[in-house]
C-alpha atoms as a PDB file:
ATOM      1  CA  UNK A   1      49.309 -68.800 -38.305  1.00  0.00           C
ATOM      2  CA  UNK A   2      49.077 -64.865 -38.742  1.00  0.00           C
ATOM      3  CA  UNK A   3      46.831 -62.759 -36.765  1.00  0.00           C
ATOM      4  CA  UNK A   4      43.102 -62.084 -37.175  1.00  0.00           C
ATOM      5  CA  UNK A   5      44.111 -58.459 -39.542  1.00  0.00           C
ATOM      6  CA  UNK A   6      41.583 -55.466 -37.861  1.00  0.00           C
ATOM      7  CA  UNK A   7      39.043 -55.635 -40.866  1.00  0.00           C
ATOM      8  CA  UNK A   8      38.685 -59.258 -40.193  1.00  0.00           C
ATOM      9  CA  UNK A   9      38.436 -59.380 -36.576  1.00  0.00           C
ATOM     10  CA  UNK A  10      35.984 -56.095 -37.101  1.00  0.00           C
ATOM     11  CA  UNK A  11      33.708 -58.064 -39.709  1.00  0.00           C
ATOM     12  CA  UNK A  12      33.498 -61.056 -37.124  1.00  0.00           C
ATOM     13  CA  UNK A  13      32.390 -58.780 -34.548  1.00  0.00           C
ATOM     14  CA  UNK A  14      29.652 -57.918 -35.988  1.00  0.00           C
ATOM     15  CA  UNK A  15      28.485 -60.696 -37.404  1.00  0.00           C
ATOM     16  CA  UNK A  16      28.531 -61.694 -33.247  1.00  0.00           C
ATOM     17  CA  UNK A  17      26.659 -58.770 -32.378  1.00  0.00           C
ATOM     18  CA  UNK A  18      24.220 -59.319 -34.825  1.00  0.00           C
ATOM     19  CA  UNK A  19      23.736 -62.763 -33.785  1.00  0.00           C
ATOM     20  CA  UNK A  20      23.797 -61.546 -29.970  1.00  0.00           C
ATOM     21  CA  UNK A  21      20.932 -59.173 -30.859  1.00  0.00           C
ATOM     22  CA  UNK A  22      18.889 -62.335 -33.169  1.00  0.00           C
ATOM     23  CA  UNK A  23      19.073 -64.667 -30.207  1.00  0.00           C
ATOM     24  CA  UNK A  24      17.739 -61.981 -27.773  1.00  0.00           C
ATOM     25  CA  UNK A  25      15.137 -61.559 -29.476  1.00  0.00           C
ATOM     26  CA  UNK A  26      14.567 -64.899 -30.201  1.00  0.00           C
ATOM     27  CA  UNK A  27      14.378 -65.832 -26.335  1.00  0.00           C
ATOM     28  CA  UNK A  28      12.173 -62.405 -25.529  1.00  0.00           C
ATOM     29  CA  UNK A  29       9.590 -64.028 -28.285  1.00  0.00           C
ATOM     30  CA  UNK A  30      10.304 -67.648 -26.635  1.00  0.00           C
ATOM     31  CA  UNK A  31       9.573 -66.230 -23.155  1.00  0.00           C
ATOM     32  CA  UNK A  32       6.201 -64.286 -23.990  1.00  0.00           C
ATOM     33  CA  UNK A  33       4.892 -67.581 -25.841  1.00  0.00           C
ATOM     34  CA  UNK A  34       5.595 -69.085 -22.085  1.00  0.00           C
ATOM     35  CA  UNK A  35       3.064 -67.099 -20.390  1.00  0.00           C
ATOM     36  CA  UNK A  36      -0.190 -68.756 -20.288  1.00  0.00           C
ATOM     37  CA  UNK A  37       0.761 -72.588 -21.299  1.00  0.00           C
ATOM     38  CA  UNK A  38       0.890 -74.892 -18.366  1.00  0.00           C
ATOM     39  CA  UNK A  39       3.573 -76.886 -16.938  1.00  0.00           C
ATOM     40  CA  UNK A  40       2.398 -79.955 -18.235  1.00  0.00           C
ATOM     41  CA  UNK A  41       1.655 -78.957 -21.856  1.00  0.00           C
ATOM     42  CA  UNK A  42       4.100 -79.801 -24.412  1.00  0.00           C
ATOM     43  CA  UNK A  43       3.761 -76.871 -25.992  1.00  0.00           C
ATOM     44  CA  UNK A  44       5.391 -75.651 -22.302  1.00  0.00           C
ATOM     45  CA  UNK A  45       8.227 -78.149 -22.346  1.00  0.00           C
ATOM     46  CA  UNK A  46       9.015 -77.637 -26.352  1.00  0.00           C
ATOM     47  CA  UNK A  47       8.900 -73.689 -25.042  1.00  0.00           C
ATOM     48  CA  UNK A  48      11.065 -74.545 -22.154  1.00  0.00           C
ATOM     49  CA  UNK A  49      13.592 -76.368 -24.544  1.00  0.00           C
ATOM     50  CA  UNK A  50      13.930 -73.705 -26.651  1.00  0.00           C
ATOM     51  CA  UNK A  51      14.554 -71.756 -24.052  1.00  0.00           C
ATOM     52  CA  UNK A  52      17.480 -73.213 -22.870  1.00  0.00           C
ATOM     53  CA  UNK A  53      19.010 -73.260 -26.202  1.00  0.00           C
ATOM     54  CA  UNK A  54      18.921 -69.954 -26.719  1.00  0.00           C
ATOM     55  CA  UNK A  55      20.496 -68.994 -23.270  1.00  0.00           C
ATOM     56  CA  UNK A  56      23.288 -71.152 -24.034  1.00  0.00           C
ATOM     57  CA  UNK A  57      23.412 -69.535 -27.322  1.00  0.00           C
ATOM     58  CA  UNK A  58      23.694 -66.006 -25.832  1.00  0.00           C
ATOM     59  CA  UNK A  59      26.277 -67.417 -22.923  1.00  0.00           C
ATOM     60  CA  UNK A  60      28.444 -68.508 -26.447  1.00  0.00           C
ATOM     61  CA  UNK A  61      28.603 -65.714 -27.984  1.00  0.00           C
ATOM     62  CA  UNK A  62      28.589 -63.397 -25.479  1.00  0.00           C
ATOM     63  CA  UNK A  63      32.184 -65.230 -24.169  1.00  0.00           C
ATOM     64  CA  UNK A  64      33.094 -64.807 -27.853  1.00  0.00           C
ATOM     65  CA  UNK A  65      32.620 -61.184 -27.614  1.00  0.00           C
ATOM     66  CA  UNK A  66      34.660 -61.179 -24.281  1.00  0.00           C
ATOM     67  CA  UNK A  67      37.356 -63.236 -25.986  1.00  0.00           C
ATOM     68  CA  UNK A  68      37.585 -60.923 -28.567  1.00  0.00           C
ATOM     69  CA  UNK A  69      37.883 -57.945 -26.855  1.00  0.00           C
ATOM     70  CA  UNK A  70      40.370 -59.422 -24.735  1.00  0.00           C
ATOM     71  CA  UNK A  71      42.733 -60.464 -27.388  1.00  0.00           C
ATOM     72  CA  UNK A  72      41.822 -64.622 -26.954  1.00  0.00           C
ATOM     73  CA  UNK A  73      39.660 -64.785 -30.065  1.00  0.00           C
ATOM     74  CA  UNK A  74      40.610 -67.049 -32.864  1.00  0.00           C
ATOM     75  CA  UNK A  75      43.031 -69.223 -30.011  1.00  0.00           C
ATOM     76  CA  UNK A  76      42.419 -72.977 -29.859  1.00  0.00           C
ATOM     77  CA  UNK A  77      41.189 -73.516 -26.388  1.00  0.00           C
ATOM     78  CA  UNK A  78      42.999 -76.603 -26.852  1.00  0.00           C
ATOM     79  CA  UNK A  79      46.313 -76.107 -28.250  1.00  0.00           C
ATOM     80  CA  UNK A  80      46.575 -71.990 -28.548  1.00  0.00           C
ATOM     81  CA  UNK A  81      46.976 -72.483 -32.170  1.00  0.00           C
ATOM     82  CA  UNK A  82      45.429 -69.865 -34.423  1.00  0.00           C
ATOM     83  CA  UNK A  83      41.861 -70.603 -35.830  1.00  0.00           C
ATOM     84  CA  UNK A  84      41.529 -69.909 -39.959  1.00  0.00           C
ATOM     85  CA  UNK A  85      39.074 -66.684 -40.371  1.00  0.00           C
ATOM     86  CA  UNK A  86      37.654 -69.173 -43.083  1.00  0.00           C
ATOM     87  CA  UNK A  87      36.638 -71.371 -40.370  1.00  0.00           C
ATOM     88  CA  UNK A  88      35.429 -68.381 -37.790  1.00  0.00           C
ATOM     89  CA  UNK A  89      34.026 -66.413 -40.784  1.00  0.00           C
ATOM     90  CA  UNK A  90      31.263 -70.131 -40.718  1.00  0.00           C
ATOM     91  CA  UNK A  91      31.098 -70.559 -37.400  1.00  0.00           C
ATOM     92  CA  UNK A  92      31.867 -67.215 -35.295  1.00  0.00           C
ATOM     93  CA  UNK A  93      31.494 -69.045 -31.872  1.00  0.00           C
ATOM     94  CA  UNK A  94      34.361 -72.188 -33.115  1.00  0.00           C
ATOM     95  CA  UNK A  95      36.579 -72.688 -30.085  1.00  0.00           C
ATOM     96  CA  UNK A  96      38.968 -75.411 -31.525  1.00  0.00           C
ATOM     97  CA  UNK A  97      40.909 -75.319 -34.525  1.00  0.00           C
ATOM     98  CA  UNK A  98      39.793 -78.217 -36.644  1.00  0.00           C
ATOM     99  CA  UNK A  99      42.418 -81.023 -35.262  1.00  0.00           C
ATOM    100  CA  UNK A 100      41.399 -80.424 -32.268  1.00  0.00           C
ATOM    101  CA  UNK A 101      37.602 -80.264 -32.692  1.00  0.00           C
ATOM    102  CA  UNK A 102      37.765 -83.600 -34.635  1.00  0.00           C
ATOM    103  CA  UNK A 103      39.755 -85.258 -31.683  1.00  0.00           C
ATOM    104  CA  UNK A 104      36.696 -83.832 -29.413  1.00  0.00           C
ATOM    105  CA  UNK A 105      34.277 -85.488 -31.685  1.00  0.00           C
ATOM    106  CA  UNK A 106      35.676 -88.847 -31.992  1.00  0.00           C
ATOM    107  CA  UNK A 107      36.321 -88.791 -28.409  1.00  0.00           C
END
C-alpha cells in the first residue's frame, strides 16, 4: 500500500480541522441550550446526550490530528496495514482498514 502523497494527507487535514472547528461549535451551541433546562426535563437529557456525542466526536478527531502529525495516520490500528485515501477521504476519523473493521463488526 503506498503512502498517503503530501497533497492527500494535506487535503485530509483539513477536512479534520474543519470538522474539529464544526463540532466545537456544535457543543458551544449544545452547552448554552443547557443553561436554564432542568435536570429532569428531557429537553436536559436529549441536551446532555448530545453532548456527549460531540465530545467524543472532538476526542476522535482530535487523536486523528495527533496521528497525523505524528506519522500514524492512515495505519490500521489493527494490522498496520495502509488505509485507501478513498476510504479516509469518506470517513477522515476510519481507524481500521476495511478487513479489519468488518471483523470488528461481526464480532
Amino acid at each position: 500500500m503506498p503512502k498517503l502523497g503530501s497533497v492527500q494527507i494535506q487535503m485530509l487535514r483539513e477536512a479534520l480541522e474543519e470538522q474539529l472547528r464544526w463540532r466545537t461549535s456544535q457543543l458551544a451551541g449544545l452547552k448554552a441550550s443547557v443553561a436554564g433546562t432542568s435536570a429532569g426535563d428531557q429537553t436536559w437529557q436529549d441536551a446532555m446526550s448530545s453532548i456527549a456525542a460531540a465530545d467524543q466526536a472532538i476526542a476522535e478527531t482530535t487523536s486523528s490530528l495527533d496521528r497525523l502529525a505524528a506519522g500514524s495516520y492512515g495505519r490500521c490500528d489493527a494490522c498496520a496495514a495502509g488505509i485507501p485515501f478513498e476510504r479516509l477521504k469518506v470517513r477522515p476519523l476510519a481507524r481500521y482498514c476495511m478487513d479489519c473493521q468488518r471483523r470488528r463488526e461481526s464480532a
